[in-house]
Protein backbone atom coordinates (compact mmCIF):
# COMPACT_ATOMS: atom_id res chain seq x y z
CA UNK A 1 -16.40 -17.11 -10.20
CA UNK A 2 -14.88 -14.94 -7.54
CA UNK A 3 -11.99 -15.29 -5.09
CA UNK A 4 -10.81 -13.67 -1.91
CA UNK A 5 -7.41 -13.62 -0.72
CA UNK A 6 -5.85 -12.92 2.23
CA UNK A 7 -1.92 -11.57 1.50
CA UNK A 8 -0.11 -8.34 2.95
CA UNK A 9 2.20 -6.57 1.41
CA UNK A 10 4.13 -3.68 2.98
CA UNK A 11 5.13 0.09 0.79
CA UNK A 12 8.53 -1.93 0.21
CA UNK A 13 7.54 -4.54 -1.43
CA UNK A 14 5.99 -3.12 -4.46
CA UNK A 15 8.07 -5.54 -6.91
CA UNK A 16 7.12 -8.41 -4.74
CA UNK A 17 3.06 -7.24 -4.82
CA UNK A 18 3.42 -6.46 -8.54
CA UNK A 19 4.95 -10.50 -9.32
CA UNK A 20 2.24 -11.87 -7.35
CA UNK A 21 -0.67 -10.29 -9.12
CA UNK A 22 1.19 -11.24 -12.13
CA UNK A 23 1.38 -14.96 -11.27
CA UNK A 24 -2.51 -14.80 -10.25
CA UNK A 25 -3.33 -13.52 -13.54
CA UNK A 26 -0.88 -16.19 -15.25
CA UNK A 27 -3.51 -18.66 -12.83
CA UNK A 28 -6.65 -17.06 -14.53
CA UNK A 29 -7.80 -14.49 -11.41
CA UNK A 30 -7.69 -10.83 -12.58
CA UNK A 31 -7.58 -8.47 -9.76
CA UNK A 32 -11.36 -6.53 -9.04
CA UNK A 33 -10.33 -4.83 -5.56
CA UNK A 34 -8.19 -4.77 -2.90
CA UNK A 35 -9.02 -3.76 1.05
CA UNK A 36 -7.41 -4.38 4.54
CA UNK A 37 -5.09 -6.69 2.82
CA UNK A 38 -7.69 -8.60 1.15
CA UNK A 39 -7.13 -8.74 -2.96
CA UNK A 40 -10.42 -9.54 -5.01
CA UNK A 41 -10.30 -11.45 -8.22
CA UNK A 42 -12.29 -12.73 -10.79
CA UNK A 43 -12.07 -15.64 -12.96
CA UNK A 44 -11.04 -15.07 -16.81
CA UNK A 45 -10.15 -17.26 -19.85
CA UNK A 46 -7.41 -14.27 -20.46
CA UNK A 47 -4.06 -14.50 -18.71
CA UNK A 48 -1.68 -12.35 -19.89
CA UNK A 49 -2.36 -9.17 -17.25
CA UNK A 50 0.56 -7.14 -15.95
CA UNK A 51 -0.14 -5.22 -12.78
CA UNK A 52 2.14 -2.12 -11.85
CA UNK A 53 1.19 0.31 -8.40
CA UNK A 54 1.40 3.70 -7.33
CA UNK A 55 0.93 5.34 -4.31
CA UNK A 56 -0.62 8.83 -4.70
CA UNK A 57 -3.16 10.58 -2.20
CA UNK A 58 -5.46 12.42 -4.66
CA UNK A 59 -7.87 15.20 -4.52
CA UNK A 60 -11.25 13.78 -6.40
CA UNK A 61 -10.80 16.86 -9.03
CA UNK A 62 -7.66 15.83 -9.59
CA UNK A 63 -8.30 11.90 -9.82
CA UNK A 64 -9.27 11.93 -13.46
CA UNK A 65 -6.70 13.66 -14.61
CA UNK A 66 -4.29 11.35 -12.75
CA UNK A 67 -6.13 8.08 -14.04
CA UNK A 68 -5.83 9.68 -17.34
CA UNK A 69 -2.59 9.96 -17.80
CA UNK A 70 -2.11 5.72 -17.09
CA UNK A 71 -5.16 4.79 -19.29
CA UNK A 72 -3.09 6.90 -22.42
CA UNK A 73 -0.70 4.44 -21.85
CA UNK A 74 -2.62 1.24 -21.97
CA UNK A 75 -2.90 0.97 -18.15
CA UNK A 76 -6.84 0.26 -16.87
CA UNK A 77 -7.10 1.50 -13.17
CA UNK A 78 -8.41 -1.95 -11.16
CA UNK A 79 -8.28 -1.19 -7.90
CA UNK A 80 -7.18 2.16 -5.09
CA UNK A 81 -7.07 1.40 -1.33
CA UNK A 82 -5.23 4.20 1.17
CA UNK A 83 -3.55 5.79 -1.80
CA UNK A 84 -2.49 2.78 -3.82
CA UNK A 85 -3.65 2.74 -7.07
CA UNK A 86 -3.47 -0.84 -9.23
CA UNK A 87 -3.02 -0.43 -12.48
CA UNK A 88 -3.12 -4.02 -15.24
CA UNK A 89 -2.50 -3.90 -18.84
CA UNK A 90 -2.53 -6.93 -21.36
CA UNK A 91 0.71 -7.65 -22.64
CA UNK A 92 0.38 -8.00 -25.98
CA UNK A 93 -1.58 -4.97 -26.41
CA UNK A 94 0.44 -2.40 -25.15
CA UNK A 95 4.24 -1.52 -25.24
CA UNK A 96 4.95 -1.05 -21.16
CA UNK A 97 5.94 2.48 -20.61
CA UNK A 98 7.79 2.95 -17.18
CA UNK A 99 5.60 4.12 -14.60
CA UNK A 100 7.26 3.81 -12.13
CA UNK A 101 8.29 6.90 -10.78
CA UNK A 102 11.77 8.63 -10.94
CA UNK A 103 13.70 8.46 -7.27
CA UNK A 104 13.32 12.46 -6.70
CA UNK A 105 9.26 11.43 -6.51
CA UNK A 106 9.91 8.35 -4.91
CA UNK A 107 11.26 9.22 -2.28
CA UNK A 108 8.89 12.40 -1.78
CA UNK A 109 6.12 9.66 -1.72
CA UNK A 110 8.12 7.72 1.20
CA UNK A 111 8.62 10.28 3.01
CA UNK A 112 4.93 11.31 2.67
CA UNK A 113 3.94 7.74 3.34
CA UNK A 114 5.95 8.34 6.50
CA UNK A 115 4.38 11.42 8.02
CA UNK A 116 1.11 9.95 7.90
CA UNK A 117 2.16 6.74 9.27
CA UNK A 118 3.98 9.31 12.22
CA UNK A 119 0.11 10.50 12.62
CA UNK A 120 -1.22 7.35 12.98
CA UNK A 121 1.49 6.80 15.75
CA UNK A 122 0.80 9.73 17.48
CA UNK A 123 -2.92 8.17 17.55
CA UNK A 124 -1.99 4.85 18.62
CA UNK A 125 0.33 6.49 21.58
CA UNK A 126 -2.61 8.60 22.65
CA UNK A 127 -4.82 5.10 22.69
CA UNK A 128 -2.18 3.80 24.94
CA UNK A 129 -2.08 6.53 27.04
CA UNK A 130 -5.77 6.40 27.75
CA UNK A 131 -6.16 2.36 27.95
CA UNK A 132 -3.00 2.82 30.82
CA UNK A 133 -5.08 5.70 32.82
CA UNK A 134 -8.17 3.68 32.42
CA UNK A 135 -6.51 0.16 33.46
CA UNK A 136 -5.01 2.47 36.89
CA UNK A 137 -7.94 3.97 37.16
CA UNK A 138 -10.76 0.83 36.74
CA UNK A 139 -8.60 -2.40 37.09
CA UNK A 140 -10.77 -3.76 34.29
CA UNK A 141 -9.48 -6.58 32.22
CA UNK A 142 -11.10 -4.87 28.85
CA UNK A 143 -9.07 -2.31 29.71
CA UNK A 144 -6.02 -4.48 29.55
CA UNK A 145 -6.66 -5.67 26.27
CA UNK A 146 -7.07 -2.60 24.98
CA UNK A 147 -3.85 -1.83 26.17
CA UNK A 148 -2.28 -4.77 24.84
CA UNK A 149 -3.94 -4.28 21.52
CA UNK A 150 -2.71 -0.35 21.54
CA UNK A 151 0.82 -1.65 22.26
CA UNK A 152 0.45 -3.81 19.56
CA UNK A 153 -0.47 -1.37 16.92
CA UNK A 154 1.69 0.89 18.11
CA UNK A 155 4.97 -1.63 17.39
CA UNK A 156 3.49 -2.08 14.17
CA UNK A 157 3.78 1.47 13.09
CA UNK A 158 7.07 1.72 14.45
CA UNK A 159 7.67 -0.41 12.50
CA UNK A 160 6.86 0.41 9.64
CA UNK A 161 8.18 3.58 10.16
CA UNK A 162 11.46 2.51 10.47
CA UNK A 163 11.15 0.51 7.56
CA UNK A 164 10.06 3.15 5.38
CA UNK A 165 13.01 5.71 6.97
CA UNK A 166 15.72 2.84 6.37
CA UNK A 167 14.43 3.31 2.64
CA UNK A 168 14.27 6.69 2.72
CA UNK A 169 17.97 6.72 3.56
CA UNK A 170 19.20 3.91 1.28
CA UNK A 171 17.48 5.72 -2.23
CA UNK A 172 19.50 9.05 -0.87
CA UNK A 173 22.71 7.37 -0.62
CA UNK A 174 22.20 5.87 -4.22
CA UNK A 175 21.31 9.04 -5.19
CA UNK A 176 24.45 10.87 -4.22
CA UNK A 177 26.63 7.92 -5.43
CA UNK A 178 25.42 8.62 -8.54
């Protein structure tokens, strides 16, 4: 049997993500895929699946080599969308070496999370520029809602922007405390 779920999770919420999977597992649905905030499982008598992610644009020569070095540990690779990679392991099977990343690489991936989410703003404002010249230009209501819907997106990037930069600065303050 298969499942679909709606859920979205955000680049801070990795823990959060990570518990969920882990209580879906404990529920008998092992994760298959993920996409556009939709998570794929699959019904299994096993339950005892721990899910850790990464977020790591890869080259395809490189991929292997990456995917090796988490399946040497005991992690299987179950799912990649936009640089996330989902990685489960059976508990009893495998002593849980610390993936997670160390906070000089952590916050190289924010901040590289960041500049492509500043690209996809800079796209969004251009979108917006265009629906306002064509809404002055036409009158058109479709041209309004594209407007609306540009305005939209780009609030949402901003957003997350500014969520990711607040993060940014709160691992470099813990980092010069320490």
């Amino acid at each position: 049997m298969k499942k679909r779920v709606f859920k979205p999770f955000f680049a801070w919420q990795i823990k959060k993500e990570e518990d969920w999977l882990k209580q879906m597992a404990r529920n008998g649905w092992i994760l298959k895929g993920c996409r556009y905030f939709y998570y794929y499982f699959e019904k299994t008598n096993q339950q005892r699946f721990k899910y850790r992610t990464d977020y790591e644009w890869i080259r395809s020569k490189h991929k292997q080599e990456y995917l090796n070095i988490f399946q040497k540990a005991g992690w299987t690779h179950t799912a990649e969308w936009l640089g996330w990679h989902y990685f489960q392991a059976e508990r009893e099977n495998v002593c849980f070496p610390d993936i997670s990343i160390n906070g000089i690489a952590k916050l190289r991936k924010l901040k590289k999370m960041k500049n492509q989410l500043v690209f996809g703003l800079l796209l969004a404002f251009v979108l917006v520029i265009l629906a306002t010249i064509t809404v002055i230009l036409t009158g058109k209501l479709s041209a309004v809602m594209v407007l609306i819907v540009s305005g939209l997106v780009l609030m949402s990037i901003l957003h997350l922007i500014a969520n990711i930069s607040a993060r940014i600065v709160q691992m470099q303050k813990e980092d010069s405390l320490t």
